[in-house]
PDB file of N, CA and C in Angstrom:
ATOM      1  N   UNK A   1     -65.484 -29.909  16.034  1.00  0.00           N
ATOM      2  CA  UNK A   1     -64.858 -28.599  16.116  1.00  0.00           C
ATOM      3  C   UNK A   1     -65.848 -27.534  16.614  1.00  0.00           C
ATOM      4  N   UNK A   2     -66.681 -27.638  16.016  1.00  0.00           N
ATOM      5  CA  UNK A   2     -67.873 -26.489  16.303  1.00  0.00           C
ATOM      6  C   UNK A   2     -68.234 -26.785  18.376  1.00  0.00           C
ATOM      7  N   UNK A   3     -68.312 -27.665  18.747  1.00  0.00           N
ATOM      8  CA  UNK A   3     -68.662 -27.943  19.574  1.00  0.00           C
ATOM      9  C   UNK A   3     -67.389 -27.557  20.708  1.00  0.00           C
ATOM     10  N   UNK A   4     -66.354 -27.192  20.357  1.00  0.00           N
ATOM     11  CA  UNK A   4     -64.758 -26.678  20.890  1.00  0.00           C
ATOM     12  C   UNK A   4     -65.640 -25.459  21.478  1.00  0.00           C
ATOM     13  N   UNK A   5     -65.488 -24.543  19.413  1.00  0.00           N
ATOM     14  CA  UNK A   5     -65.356 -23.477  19.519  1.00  0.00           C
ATOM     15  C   UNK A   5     -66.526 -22.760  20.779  1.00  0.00           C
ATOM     16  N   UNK A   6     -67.726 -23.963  20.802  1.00  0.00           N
ATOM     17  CA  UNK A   6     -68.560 -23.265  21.542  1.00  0.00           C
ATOM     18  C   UNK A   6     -68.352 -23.326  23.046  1.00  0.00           C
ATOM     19  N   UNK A   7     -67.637 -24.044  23.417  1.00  0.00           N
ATOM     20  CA  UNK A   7     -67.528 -24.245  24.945  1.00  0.00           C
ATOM     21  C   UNK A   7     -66.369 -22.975  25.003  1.00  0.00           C
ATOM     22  N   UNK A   8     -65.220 -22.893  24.225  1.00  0.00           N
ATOM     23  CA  UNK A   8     -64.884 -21.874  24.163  1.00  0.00           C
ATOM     24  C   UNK A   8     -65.406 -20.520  24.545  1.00  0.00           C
ATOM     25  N   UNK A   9     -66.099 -20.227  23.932  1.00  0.00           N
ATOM     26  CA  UNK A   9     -67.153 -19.157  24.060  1.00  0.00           C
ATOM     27  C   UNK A   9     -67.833 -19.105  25.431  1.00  0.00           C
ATOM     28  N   UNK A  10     -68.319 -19.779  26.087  1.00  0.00           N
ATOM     29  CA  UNK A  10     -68.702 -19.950  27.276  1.00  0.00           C
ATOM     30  C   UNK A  10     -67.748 -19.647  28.211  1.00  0.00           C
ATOM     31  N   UNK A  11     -66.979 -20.187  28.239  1.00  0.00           N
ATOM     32  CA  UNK A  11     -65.869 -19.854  28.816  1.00  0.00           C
ATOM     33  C   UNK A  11     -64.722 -18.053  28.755  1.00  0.00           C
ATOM     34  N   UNK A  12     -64.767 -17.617  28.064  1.00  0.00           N
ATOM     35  CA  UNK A  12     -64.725 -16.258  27.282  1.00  0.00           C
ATOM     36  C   UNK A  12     -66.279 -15.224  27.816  1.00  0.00           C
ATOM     37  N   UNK A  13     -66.845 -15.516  27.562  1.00  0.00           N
ATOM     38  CA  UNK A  13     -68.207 -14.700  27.865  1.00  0.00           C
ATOM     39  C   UNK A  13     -67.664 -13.394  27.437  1.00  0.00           C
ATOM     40  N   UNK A  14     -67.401 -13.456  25.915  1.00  0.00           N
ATOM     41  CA  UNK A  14     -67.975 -12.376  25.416  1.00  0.00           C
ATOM     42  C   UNK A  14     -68.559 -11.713  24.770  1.00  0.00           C
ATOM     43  N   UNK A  15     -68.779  -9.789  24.830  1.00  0.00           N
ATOM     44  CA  UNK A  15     -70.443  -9.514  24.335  1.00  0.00           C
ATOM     45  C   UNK A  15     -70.972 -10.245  23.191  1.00  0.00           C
ATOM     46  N   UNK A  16     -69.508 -10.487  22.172  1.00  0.00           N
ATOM     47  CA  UNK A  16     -70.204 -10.743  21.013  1.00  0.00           C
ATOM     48  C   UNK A  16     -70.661 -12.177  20.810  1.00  0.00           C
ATOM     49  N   UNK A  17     -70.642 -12.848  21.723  1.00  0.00           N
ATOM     50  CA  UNK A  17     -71.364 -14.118  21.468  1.00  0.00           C
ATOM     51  C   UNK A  17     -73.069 -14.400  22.330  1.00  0.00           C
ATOM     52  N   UNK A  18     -73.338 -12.699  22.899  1.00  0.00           N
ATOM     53  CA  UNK A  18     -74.431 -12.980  24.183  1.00  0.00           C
ATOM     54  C   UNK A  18     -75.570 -12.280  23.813  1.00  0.00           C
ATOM     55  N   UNK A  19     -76.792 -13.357  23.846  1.00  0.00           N
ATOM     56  CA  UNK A  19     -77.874 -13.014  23.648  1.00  0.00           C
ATOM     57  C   UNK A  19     -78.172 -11.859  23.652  1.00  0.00           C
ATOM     58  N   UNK A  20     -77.698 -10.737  24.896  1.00  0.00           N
ATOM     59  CA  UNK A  20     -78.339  -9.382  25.253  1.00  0.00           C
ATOM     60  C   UNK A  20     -77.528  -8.239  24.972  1.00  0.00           C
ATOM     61  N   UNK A  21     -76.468  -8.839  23.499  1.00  0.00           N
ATOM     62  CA  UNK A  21     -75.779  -7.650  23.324  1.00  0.00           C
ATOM     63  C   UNK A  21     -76.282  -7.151  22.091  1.00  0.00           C
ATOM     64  N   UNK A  22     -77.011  -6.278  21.382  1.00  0.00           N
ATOM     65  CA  UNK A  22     -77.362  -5.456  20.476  1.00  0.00           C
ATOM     66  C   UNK A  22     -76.254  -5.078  19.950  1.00  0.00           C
ATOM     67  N   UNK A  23     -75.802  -4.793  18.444  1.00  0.00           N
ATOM     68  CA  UNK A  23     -74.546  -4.301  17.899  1.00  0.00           C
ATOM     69  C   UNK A  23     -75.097  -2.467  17.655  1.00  0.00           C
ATOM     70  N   UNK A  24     -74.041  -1.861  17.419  1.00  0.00           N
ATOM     71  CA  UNK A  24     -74.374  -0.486  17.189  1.00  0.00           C
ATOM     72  C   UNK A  24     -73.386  -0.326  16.043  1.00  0.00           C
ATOM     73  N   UNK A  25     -73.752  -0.715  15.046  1.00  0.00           N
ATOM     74  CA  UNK A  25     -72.485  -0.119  14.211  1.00  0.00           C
ATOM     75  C   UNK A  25     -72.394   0.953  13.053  1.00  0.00           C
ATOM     76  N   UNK A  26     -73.241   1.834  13.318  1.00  0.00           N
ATOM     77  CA  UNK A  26     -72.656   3.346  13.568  1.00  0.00           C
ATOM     78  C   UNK A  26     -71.831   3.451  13.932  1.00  0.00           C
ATOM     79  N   UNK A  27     -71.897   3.224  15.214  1.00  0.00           N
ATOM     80  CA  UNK A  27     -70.386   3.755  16.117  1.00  0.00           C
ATOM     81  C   UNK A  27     -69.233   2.835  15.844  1.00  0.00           C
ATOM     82  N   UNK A  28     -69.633   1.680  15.417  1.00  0.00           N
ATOM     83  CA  UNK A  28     -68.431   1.122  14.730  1.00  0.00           C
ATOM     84  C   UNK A  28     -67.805   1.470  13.424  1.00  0.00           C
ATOM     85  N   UNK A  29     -68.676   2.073  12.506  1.00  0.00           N
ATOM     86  CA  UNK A  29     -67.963   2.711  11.382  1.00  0.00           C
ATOM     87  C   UNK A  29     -67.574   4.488  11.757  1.00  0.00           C
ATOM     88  N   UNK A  30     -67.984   4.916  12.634  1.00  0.00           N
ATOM     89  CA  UNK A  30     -67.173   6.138  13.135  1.00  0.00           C
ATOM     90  C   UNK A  30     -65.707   5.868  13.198  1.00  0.00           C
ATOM     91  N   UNK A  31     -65.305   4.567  13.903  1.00  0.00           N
ATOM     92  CA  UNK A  31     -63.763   4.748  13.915  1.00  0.00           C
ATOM     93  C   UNK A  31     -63.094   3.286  13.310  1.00  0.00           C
ATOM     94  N   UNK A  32     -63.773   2.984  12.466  1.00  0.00           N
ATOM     95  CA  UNK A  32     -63.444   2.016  10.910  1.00  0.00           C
ATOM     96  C   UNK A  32     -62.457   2.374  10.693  1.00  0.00           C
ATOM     97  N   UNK A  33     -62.303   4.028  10.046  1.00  0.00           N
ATOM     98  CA  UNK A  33     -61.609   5.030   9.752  1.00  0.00           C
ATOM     99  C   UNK A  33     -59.871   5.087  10.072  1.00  0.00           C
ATOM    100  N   UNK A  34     -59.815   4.402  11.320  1.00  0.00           N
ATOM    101  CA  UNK A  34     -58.664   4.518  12.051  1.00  0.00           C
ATOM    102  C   UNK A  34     -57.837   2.996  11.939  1.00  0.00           C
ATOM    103  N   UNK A  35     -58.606   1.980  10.543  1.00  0.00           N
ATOM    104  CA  UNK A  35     -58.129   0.997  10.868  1.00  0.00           C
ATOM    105  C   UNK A  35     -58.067   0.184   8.987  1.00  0.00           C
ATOM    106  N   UNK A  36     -57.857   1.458   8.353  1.00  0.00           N
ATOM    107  CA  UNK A  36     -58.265   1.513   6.569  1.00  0.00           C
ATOM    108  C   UNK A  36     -56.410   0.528   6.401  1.00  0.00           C
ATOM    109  N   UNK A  37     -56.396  -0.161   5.781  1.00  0.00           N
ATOM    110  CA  UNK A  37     -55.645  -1.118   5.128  1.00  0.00           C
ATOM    111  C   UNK A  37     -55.019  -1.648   6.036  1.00  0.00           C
ATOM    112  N   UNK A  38     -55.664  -2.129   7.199  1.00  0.00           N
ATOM    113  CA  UNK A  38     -54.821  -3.820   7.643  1.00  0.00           C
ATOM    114  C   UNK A  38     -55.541  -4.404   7.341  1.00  0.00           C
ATOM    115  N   UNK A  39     -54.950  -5.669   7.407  1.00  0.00           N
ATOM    116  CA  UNK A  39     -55.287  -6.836   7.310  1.00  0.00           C
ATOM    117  C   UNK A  39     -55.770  -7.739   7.739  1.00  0.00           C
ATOM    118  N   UNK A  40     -55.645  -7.457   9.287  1.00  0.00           N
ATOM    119  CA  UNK A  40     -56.056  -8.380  10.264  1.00  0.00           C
ATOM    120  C   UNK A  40     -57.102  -7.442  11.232  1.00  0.00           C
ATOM    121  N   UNK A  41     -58.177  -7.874  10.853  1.00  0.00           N
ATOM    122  CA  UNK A  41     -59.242  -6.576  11.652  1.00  0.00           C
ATOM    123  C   UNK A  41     -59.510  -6.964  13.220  1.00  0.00           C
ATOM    124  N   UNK A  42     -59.239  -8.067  13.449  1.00  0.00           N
ATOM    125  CA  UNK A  42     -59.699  -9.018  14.444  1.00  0.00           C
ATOM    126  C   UNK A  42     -59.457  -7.977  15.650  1.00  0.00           C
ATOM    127  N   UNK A  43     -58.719  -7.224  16.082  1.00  0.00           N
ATOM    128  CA  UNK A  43     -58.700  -6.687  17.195  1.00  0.00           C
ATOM    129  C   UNK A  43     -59.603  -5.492  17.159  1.00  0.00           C
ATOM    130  N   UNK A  44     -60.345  -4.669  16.378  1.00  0.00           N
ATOM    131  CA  UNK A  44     -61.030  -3.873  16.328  1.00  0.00           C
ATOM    132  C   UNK A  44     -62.074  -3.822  17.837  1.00  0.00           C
ATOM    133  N   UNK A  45     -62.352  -2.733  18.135  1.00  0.00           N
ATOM    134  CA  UNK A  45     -62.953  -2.639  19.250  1.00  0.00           C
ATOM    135  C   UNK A  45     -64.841  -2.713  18.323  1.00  0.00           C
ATOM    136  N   UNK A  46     -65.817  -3.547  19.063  1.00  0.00           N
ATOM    137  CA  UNK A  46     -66.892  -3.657  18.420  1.00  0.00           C
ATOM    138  C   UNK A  46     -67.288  -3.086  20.154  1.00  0.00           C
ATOM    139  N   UNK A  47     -68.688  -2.372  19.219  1.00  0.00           N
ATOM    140  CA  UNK A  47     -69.616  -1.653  20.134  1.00  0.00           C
ATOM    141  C   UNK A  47     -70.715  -1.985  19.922  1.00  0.00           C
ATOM    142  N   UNK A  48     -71.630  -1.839  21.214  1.00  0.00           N
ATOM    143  CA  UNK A  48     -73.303  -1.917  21.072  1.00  0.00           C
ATOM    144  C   UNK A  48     -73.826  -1.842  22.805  1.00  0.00           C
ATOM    145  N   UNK A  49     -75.326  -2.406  22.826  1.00  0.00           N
ATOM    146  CA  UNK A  49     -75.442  -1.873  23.953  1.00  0.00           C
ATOM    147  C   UNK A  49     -75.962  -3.595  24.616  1.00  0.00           C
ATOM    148  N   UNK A  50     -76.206  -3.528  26.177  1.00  0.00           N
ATOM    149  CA  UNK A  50     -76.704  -4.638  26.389  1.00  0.00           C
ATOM    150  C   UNK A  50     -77.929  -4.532  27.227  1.00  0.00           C
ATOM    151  N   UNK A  51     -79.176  -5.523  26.826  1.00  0.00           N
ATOM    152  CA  UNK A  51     -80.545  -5.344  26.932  1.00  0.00           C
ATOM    153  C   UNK A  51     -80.518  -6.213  28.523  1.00  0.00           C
ATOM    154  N   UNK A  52     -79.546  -6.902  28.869  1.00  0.00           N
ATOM    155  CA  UNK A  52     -79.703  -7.146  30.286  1.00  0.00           C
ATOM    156  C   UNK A  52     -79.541  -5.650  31.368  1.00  0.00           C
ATOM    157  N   UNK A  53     -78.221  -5.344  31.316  1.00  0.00           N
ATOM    158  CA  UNK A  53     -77.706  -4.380  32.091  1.00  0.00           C
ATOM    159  C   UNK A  53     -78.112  -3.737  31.737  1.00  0.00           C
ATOM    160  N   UNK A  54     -78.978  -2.697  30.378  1.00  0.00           N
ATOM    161  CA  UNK A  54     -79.321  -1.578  29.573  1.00  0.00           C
ATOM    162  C   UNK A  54     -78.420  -0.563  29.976  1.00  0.00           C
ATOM    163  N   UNK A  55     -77.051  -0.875  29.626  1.00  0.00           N
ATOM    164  CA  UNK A  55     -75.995  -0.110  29.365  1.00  0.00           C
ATOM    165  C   UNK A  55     -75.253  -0.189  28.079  1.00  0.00           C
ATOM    166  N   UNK A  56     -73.922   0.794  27.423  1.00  0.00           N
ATOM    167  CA  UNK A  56     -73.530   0.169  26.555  1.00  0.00           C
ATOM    168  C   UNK A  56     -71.856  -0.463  26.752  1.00  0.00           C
ATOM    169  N   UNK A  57     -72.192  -1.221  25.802  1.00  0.00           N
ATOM    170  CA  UNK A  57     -70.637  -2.256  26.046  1.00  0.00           C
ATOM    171  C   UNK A  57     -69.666  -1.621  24.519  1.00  0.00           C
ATOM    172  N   UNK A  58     -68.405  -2.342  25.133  1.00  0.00           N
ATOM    173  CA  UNK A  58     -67.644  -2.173  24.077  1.00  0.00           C
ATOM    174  C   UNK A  58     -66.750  -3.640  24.523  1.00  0.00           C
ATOM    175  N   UNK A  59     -66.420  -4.622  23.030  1.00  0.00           N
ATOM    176  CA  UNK A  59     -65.693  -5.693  23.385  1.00  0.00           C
ATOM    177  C   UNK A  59     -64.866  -5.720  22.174  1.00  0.00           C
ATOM    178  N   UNK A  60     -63.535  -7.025  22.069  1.00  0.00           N
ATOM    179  CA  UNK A  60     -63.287  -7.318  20.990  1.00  0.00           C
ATOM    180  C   UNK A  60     -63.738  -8.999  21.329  1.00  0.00           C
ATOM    181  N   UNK A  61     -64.015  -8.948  19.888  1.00  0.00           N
ATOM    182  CA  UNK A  61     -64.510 -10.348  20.032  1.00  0.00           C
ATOM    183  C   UNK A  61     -63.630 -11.566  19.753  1.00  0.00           C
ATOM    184  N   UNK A  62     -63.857 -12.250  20.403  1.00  0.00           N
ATOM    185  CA  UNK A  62     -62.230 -13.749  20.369  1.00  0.00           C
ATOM    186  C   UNK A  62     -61.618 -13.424  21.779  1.00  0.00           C
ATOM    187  N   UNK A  63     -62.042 -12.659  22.618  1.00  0.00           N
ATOM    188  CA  UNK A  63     -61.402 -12.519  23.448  1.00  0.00           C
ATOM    189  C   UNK A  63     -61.753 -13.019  25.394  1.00  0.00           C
ATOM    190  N   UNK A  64     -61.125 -13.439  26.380  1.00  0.00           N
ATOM    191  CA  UNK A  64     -62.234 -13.399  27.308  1.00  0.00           C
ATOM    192  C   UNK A  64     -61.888 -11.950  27.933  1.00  0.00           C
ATOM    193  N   UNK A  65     -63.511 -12.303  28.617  1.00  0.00           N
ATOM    194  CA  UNK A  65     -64.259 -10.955  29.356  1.00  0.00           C
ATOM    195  C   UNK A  65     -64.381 -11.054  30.600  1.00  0.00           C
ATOM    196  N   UNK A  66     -63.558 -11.088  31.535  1.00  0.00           N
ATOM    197  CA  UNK A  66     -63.384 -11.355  33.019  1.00  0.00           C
ATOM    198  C   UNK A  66     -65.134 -10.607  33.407  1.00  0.00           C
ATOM    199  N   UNK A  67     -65.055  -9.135  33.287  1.00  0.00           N
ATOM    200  CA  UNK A  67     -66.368  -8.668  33.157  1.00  0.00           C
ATOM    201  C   UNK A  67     -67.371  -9.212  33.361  1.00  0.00           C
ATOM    202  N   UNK A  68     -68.080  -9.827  32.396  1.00  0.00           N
ATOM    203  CA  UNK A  68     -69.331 -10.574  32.037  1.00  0.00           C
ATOM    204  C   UNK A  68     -69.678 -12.043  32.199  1.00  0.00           C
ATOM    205  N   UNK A  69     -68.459 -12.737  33.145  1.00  0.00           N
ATOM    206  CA  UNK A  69     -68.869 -13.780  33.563  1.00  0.00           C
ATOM    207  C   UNK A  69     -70.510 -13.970  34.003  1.00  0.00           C
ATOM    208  N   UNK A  70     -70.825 -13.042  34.864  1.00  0.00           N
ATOM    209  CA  UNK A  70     -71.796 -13.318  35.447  1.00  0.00           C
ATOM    210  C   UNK A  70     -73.439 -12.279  34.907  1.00  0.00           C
ATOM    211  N   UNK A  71     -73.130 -12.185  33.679  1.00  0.00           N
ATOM    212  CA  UNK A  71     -74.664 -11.796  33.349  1.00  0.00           C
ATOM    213  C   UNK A  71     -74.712 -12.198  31.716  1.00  0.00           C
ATOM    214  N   UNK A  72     -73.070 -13.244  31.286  1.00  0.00           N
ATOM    215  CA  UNK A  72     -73.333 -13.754  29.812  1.00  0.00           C
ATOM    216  C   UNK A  72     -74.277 -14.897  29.644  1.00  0.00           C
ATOM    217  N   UNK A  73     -75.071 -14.822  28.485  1.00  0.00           N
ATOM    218  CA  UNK A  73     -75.639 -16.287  27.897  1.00  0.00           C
ATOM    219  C   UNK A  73     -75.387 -16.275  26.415  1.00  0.00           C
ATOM    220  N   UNK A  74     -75.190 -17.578  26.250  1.00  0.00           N
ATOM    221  CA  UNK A  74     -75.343 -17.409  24.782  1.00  0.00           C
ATOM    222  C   UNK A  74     -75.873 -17.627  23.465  1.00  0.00           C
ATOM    223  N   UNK A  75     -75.775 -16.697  22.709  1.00  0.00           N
ATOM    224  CA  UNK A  75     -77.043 -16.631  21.694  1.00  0.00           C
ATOM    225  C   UNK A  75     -77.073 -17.836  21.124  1.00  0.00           C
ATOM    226  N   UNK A  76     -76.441 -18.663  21.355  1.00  0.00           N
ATOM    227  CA  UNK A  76     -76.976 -20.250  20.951  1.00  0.00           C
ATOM    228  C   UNK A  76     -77.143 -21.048  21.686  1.00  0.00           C
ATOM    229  N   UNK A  77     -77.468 -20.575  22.920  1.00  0.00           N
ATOM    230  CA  UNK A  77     -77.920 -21.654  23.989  1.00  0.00           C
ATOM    231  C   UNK A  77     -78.115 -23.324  23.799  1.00  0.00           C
ATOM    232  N   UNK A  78     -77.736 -24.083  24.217  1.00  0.00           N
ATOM    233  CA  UNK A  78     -77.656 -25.796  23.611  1.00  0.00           C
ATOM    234  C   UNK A  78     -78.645 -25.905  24.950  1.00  0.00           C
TER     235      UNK A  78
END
């Protein structure tokens, strides 16, 4: 299974699975706020910045990233 989920991920390339994305979550509990009793957080927008591009990103994670095909790796490199 683990070995799915990770090709998965590769395939997806997104921030939150890539070596060069830094989380910022400050700015993620700035608008926490806007998301107080569900249940299912999974779509939340996660923020941070990325140390390749040294810009900042915003992703949800589980999701693919047409985007970042071409500057993702991932933080578990095999």
């Amino acid at each position: 299974m683990k070995e799915e989920i990770y090709l998965l991920q590769e395939i997806d390339c997104n921030c939150n699975d890539c070596v060069f994305m830094t989380r910022d979550i400050e700015k993620r509990k700035t608008f926490d706020h806007l998301h107080v009793g569900e249940e299912n957080a999974s779509h939340r927008i996660n923020y941070g910045d990325c140390t390749k591009l040294k810009k900042p990103v915003s992703f949800i994670p589980n999701t693919c990233q047409i985007e970042t095909q071409n500057c993702f790796e991932h933080r578990r490199k095999k």
